[in-house]
Protein backbone atom coordinates (compact mmCIF):
# COMPACT_ATOMS: atom_id res chain seq x y z
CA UNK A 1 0.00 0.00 0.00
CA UNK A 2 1.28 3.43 -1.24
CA UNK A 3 2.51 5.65 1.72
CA UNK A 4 1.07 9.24 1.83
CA UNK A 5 2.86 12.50 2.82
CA UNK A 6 -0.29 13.61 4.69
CA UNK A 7 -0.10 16.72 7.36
CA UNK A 8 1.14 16.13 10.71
CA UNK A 9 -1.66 18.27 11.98
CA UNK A 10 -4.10 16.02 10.60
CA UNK A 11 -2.44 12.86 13.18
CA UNK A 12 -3.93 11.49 15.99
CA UNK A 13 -1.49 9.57 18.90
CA UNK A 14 -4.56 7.47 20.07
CA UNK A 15 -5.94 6.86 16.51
CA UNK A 16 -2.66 6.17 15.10
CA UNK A 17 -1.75 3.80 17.99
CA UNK A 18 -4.67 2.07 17.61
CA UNK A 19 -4.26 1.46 13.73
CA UNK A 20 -1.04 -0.15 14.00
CA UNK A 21 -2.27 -2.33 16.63
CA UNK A 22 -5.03 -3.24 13.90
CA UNK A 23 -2.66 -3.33 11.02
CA UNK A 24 -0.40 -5.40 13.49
CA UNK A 25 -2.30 -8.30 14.41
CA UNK A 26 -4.94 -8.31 11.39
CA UNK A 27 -2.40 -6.78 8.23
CA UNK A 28 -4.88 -8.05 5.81
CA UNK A 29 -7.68 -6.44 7.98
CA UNK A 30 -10.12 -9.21 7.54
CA UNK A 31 -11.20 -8.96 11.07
CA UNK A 32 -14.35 -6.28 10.65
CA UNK A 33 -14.95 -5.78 14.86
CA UNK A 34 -14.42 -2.81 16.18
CA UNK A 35 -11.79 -0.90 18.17
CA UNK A 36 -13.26 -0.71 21.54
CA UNK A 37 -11.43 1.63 23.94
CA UNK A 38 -12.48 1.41 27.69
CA UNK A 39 -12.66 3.78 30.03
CA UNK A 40 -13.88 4.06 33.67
CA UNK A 41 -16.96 6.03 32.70
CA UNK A 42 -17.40 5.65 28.71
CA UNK A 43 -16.06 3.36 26.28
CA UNK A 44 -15.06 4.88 22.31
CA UNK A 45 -16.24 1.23 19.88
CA UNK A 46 -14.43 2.74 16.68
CA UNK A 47 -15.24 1.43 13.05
CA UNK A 48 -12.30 -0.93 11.79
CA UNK A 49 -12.32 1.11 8.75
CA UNK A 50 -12.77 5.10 8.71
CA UNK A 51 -11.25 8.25 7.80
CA UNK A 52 -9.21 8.85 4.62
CA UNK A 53 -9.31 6.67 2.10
CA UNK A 54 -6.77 5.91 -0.60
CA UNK A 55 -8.30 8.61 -2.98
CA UNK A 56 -8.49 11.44 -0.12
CA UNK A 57 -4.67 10.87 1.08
CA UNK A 58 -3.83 10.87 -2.82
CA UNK A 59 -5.60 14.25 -3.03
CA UNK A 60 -4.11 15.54 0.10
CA UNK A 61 -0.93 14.89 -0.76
CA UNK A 62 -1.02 16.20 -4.60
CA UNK A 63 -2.92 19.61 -3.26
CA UNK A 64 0.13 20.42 -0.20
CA UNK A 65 2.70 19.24 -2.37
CA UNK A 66 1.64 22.07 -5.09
CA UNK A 67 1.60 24.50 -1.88
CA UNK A 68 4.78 23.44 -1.37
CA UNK A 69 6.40 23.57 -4.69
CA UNK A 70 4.98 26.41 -6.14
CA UNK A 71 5.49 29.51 -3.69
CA UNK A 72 5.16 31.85 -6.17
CA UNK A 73 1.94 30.55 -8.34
CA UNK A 74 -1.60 31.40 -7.79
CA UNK A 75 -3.43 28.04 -7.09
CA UNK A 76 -6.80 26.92 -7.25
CA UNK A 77 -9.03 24.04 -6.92
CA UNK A 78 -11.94 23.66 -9.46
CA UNK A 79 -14.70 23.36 -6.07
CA UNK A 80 -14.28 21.62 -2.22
CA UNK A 81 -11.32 19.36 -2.99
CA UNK A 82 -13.01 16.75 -0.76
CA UNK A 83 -16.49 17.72 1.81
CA UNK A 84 -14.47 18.40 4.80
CA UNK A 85 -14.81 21.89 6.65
CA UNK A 86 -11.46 21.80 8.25
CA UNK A 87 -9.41 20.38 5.33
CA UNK A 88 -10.87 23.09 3.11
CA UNK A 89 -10.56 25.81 5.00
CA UNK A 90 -7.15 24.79 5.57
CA UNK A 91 -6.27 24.77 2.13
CA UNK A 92 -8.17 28.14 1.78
CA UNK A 93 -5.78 29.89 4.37
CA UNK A 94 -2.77 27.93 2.43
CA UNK A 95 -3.56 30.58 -0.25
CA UNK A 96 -5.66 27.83 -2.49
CA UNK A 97 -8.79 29.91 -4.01
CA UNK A 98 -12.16 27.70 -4.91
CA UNK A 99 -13.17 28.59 -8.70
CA UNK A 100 -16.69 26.65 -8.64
CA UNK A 101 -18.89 25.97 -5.03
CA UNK A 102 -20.21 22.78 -4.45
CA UNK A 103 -23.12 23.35 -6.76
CA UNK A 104 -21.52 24.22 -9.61
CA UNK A 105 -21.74 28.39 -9.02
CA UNK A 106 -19.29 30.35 -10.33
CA UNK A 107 -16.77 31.57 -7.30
CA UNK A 108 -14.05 33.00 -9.95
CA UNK A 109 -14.55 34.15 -13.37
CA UNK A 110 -12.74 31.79 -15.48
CA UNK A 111 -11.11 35.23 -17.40
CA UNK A 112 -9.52 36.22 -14.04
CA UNK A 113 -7.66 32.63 -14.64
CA UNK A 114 -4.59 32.48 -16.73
CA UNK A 115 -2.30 29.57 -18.28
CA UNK A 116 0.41 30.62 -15.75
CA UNK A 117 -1.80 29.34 -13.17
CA UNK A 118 -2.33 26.18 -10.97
CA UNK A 119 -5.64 24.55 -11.27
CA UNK A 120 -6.19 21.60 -9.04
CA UNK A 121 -9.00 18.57 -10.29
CA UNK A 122 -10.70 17.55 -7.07
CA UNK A 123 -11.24 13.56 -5.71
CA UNK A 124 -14.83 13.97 -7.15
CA UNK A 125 -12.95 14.52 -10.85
CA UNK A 126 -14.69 16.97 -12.77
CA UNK A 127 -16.80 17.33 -16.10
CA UNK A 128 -15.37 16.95 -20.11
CA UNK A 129 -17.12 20.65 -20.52
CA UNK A 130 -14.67 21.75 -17.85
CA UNK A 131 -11.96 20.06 -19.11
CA UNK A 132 -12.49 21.70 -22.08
CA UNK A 133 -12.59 25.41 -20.49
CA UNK A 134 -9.65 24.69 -18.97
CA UNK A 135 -7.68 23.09 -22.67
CA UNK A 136 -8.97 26.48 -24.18
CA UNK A 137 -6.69 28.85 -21.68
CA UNK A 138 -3.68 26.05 -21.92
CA UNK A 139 -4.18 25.02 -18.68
CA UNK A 140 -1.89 21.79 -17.98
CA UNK A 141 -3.66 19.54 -15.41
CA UNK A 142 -1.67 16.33 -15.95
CA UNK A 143 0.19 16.79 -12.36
CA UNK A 144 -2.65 18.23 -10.28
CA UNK A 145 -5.41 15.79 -10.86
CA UNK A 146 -6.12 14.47 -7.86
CA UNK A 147 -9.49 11.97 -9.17
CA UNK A 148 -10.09 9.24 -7.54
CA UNK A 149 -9.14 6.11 -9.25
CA UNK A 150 -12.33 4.62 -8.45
CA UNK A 151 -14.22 7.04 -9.96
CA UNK A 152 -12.09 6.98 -12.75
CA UNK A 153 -12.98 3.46 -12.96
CA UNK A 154 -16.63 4.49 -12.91
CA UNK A 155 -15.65 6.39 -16.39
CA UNK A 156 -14.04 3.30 -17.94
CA UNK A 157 -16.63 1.03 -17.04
CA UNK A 158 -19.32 3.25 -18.41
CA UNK A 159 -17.63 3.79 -21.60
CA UNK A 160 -17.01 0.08 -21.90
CA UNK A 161 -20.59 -0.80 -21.67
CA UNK A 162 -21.70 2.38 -24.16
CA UNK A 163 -19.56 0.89 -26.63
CA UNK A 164 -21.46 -2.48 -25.90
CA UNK A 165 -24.89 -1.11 -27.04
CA UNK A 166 -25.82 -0.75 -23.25
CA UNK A 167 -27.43 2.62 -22.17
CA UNK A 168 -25.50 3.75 -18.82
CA UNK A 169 -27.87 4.04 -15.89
CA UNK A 170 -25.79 6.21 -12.79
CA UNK A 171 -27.03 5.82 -9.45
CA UNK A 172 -26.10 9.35 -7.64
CA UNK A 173 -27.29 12.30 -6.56
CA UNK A 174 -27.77 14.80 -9.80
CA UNK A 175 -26.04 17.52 -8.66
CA UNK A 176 -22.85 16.14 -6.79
CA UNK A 177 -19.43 16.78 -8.46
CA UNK A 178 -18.56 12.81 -9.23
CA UNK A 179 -21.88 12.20 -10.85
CA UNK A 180 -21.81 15.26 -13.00
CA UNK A 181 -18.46 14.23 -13.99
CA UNK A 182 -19.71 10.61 -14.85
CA UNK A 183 -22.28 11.45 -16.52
CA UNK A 184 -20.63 14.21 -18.90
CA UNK A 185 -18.16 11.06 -19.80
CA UNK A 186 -21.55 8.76 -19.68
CA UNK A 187 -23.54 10.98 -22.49
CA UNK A 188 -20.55 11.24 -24.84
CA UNK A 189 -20.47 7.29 -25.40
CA UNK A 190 -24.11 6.86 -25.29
CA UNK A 191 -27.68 7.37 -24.36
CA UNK A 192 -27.40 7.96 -20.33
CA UNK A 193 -29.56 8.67 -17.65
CA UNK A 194 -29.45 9.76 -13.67
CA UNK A 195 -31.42 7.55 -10.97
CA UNK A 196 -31.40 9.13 -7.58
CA UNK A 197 -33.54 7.38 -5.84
CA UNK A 198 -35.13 3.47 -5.76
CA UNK A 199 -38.46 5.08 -6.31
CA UNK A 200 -36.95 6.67 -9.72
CA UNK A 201 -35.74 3.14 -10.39
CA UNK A 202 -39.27 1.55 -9.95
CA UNK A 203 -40.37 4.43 -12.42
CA UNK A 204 -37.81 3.64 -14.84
CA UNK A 205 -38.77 -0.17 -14.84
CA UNK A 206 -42.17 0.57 -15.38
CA UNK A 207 -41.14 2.35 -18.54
CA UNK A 208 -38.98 -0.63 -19.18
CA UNK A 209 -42.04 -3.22 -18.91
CA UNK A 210 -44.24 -1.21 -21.22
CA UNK A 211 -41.80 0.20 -23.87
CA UNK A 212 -44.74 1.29 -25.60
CA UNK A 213 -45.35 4.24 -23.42
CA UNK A 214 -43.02 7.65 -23.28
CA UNK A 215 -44.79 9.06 -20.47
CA UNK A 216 -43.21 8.81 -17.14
CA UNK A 217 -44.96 9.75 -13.76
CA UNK A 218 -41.61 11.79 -13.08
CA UNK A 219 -39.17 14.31 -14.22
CA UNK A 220 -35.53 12.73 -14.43
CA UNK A 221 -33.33 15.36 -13.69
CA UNK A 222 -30.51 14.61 -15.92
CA UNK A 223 -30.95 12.56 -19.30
CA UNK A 224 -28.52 11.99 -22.22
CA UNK A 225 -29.43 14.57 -25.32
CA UNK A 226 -32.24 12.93 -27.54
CA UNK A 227 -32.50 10.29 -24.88
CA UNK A 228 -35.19 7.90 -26.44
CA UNK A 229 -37.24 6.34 -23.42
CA UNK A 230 -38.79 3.48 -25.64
CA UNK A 231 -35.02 2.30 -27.28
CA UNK A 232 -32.61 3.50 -25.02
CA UNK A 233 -34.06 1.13 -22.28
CA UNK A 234 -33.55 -2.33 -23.72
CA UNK A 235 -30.18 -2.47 -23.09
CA UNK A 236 -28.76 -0.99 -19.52
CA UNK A 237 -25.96 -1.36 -17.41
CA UNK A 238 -25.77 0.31 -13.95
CA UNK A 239 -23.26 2.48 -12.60
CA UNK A 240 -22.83 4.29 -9.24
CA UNK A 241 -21.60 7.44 -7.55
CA UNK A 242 -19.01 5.58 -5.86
CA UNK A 243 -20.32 7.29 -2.05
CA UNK A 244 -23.63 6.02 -2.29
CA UNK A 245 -24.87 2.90 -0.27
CA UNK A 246 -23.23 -0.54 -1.51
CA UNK A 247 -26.79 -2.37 -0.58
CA UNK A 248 -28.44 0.24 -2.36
CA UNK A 249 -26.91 -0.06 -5.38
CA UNK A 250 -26.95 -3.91 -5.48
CA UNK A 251 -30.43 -3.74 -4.96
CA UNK A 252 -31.25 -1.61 -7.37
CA UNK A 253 -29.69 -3.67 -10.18
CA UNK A 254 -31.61 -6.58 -8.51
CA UNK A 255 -34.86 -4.18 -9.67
CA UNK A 256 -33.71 -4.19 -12.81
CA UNK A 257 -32.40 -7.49 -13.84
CA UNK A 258 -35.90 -8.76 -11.86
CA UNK A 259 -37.61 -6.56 -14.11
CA UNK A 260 -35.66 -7.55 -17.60
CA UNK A 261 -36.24 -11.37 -16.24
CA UNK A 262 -40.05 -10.89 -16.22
CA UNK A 263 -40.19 -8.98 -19.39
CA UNK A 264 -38.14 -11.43 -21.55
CA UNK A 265 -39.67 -14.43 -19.49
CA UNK A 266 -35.95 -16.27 -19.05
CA UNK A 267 -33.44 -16.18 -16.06
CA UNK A 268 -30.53 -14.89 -17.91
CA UNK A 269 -30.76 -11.79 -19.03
CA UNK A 270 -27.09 -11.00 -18.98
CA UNK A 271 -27.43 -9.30 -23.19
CA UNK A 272 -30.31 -6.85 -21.65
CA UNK A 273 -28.40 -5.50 -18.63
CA UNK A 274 -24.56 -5.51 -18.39
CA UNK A 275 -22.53 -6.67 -15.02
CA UNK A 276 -21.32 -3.81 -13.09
CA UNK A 277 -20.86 -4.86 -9.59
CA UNK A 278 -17.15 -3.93 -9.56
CA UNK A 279 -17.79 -0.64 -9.80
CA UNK A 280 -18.29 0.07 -6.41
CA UNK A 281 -15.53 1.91 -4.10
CA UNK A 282 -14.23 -0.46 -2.16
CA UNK A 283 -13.67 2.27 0.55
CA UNK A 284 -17.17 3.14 0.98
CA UNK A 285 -17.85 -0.63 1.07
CA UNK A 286 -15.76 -0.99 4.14
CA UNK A 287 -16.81 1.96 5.90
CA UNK A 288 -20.53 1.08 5.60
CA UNK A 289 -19.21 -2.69 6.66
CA UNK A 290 -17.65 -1.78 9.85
CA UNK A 291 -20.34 0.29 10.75
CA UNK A 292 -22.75 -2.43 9.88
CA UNK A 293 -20.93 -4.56 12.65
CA UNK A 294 -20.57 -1.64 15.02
CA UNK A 295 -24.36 -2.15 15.36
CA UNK A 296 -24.10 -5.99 16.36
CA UNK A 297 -23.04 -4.63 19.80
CA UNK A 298 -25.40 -2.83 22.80
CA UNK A 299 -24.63 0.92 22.71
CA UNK A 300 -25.93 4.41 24.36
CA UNK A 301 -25.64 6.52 21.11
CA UNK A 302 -23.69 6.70 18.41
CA UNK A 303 -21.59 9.99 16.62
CA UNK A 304 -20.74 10.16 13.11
CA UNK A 305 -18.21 12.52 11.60
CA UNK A 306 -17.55 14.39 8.62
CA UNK A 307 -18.93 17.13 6.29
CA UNK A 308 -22.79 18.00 6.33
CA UNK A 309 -22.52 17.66 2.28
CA UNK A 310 -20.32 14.45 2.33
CA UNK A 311 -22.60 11.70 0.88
CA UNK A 312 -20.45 8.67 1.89
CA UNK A 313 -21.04 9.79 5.82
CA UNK A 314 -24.03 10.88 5.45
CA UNK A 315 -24.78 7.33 4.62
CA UNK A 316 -23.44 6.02 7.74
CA UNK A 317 -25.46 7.88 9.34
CA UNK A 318 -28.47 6.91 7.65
CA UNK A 319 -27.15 3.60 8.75
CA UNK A 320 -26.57 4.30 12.43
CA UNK A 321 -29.63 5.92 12.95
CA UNK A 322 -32.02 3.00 12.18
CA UNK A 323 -30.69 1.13 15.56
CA UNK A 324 -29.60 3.90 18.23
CA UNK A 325 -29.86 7.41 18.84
CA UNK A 326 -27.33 9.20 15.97
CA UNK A 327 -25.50 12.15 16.37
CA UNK A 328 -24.02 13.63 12.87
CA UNK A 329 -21.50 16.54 13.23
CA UNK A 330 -18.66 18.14 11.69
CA UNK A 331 -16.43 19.26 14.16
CA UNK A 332 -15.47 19.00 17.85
CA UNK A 333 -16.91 22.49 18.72
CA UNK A 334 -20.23 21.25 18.14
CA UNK A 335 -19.91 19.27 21.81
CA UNK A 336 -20.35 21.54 24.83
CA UNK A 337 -18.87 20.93 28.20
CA UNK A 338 -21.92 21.65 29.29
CA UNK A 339 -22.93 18.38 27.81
CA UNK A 340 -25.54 19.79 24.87
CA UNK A 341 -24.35 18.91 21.48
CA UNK A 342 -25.42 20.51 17.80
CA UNK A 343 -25.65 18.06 15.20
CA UNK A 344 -27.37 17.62 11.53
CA UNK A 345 -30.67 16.49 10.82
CA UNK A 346 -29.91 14.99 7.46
CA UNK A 347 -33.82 15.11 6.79
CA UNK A 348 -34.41 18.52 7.30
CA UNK A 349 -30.75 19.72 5.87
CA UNK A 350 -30.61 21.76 9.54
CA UNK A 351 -28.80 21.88 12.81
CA UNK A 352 -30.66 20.97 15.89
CA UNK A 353 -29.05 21.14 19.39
CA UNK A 354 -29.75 18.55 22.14
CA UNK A 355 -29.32 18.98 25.81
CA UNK A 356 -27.50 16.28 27.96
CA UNK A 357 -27.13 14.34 25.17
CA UNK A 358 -25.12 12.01 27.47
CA UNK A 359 -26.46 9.70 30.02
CA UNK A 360 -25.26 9.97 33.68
CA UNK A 361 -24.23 6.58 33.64
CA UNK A 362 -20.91 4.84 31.99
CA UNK A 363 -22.18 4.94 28.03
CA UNK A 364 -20.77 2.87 25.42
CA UNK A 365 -20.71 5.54 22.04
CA UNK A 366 -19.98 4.49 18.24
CA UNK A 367 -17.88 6.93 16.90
CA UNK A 368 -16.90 6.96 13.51
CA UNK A 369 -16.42 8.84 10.59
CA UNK A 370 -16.75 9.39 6.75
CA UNK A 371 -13.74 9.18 3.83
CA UNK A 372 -13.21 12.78 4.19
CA UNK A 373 -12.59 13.36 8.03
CA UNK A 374 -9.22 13.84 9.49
CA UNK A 375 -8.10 11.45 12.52
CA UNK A 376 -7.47 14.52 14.54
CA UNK A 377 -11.16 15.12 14.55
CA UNK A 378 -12.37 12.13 16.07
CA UNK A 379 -9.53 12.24 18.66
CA UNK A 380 -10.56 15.55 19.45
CA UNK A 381 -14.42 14.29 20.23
CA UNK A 382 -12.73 11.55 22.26
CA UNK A 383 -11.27 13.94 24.23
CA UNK A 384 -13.72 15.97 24.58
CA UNK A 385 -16.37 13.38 25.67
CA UNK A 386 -13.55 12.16 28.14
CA UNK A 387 -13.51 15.97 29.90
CA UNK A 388 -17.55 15.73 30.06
CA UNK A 389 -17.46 12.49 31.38
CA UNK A 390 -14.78 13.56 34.15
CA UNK A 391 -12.02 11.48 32.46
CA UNK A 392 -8.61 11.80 32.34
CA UNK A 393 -6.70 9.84 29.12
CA UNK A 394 -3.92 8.32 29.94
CA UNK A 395 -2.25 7.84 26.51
CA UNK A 396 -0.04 4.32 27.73
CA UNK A 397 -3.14 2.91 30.03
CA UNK A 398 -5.13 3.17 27.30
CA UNK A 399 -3.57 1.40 23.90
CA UNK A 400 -1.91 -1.15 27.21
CA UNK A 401 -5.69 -2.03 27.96
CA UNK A 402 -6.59 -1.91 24.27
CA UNK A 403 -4.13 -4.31 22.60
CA UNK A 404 -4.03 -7.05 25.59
CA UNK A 405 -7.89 -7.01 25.06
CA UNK A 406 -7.75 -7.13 21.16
């Protein structure tokens, strides 16, 4: 596994310490349980898998290293190099400037941009229109594209399949960076469409079952030019956003190839809908695995970390929240001494602040966080929680208790 040049200020001592006992013992980290630290009055039960992944460190380390190199260049990223508060407005006080916001808006007129200039891709990638913007001032990207090689996989897979006769199907929220990337790439090979939901899947098989019929109850946000409901269907392969939920995705080619099955009236149906399944990040996979079986023990609450519009956490939140009472935040300021804690209601898209959010009694917390989230940031809630609950870490005691109970 590559080594990263990532920030010391983005290390943890406990977080660290307890990876390498992990990495130690299980270096092939098949072992999915979690990392329980105990305390007198609260114990931390930590995802095995969290934090950066691969493409994250990989974008870290391309975005400082430019920082580093280039003293004298302007530098900017095309929009939120990853959906992290603190590792954005880190790179903002670095000097980096953000052309594009998270929806797309216009931050910096591309004019004020020049070909002397540094222009950073983010994880998420970015769109062929872009691309093109940027070709059209002689902007060299080559060194500062920090995509993720799983999405980039996303964009060979869907090409593959285009060139197949199959019309690409992407699974993702419309209006997130990585899917409008895919699906610019998507659209140029073929007919492609967005699904964002399982409901817009049911809608889409419906249309699928009846080819006869154009009219959909629904607006699809995003569709291929000229996309032609009654041909462009017969044929499909399905790819993803690569944060979105693993099960999710499965299931929703399940739908499909359940749906192709009936139509055709024959158990294979592999011509009608190509195999995909390997396009899912394997990070996101994990992360949504270990939280899965941070839910097989008897907890107080749970707290899940990382940026409001980070769809990967979100998700493990969604996940959390269906078993004990989930607390989704950003940042260590959002805890109180006082023991009332402000945290995102990803349903209403607003904060909400709850009072004595923990119990008098020695609780037993999840804590984990999202591909985006420094370690620092969960240490710092660890620490925090400690102070509420009148606890004083002892660095040695602790990782001493933690590996002889491993």
């Amino acid at each position: 596994m590559k080594k990263f040049e990532i920030p010391l200020s983005y290390s943890a001592s406990i977080i660290d310490s307890v990876r390498k006992i992990r990495e130690k013992k299980d270096p092939r980290k098949r072992d999915m349980s979690p990392s329980v630290i105990k305390m007198k009055n609260v114990e931390f039960h930590i995802g095995r898998h969290f934090g950066f992944c691969y493409g994250v460190k990989n974008a870290i380390e391309i975005c400082y290293t430019a920082i580093k190199n280039f003293p004298n260049k302007k530098i900017y990223l095309l929009s939120e190099m990853i959906h992290n508060q603190l590792v954005n407005q880190d790179l903002l006080e670095n000097g980096i400037s953000f052309i594009l916001d998270t929806s797309g808006n216009q931050l910096i007129s591309w004019d004020k941009i020049s070909e002397n200039d540094i222009v950073i891709i983010p994880a998420f990638g970015t769109s062929l229109e872009v691309l093109e913007i940027l070709k059209s001032k002689n902007i060299k990207t080559e060194k500062f594209d920090t995509t993720c090689p799983f999405v980039a996989k996303v964009w060979k897979r869907s090409k593959t399949i285009a060139e197949k006769g199959f019309t690409t199907i992407i699974y993702g929220k419309a209006d997130h960076e990585e899917t409008k990337s895919t699906f610019s790439r998507a659209k140029k090979h073929g007919p492609a469409i967005i699904v964002e939901t399982i409901e817009d899947v049911y809608d889409l098989c419906e249309i699928i079952q009846d080819s006869g019929s154009i009219k959909t109850k629904k607006f699809f946000k995003k569709k291929s030019l000229n996309f032609n409901f009654k041909k462009d269907l017969i044929k499909v392969g399905v790819v993803n956003q690569t944060t979105m939920l693993a099960s999710e995705t499965k299931d929703i080619i399940e739908i499909i190839t359940n749906t192709l099955r009936k139509l055709h009236n024959k158990d294979d149906v592999s011509e009608y809908i190509a195999n995909t399944k390997d396009t899912l990040c394997y990070a996101t996979n994990e992360n949504q695995q270990s939280t899965l079986n941070l839910l097989k023990n008897e907890v107080d609450l749970a707290i899940i970390v990382g940026g409001y519009n980070s769809s990967n956490t979100t998700h493990l939140a969604e996940l959390t929240s269906q078993k004990v009472k989930t607390y989704f935040i950003n940042s260590p300021d959002k805890i109180n001494l006082d023991n009332n804690i402000k945290h995102f209601d990803f349903h209403t898209k607003k904060e909400v602040t709850t009072k004595n959010f923990l119990p008098q009694k020695k609780c037993k917390i999840i804590l984990t966080s999202g591909a985006s989230c420094p370690d620092i940031i969960i240490e710092k809630i660890m620490r925090k929680i400690s102070s509420i609950k009148k606890e004083k870490i002892n660095l040695e005691s602790i990782l001493t208790d933690f590996e002889m109970n491993y």
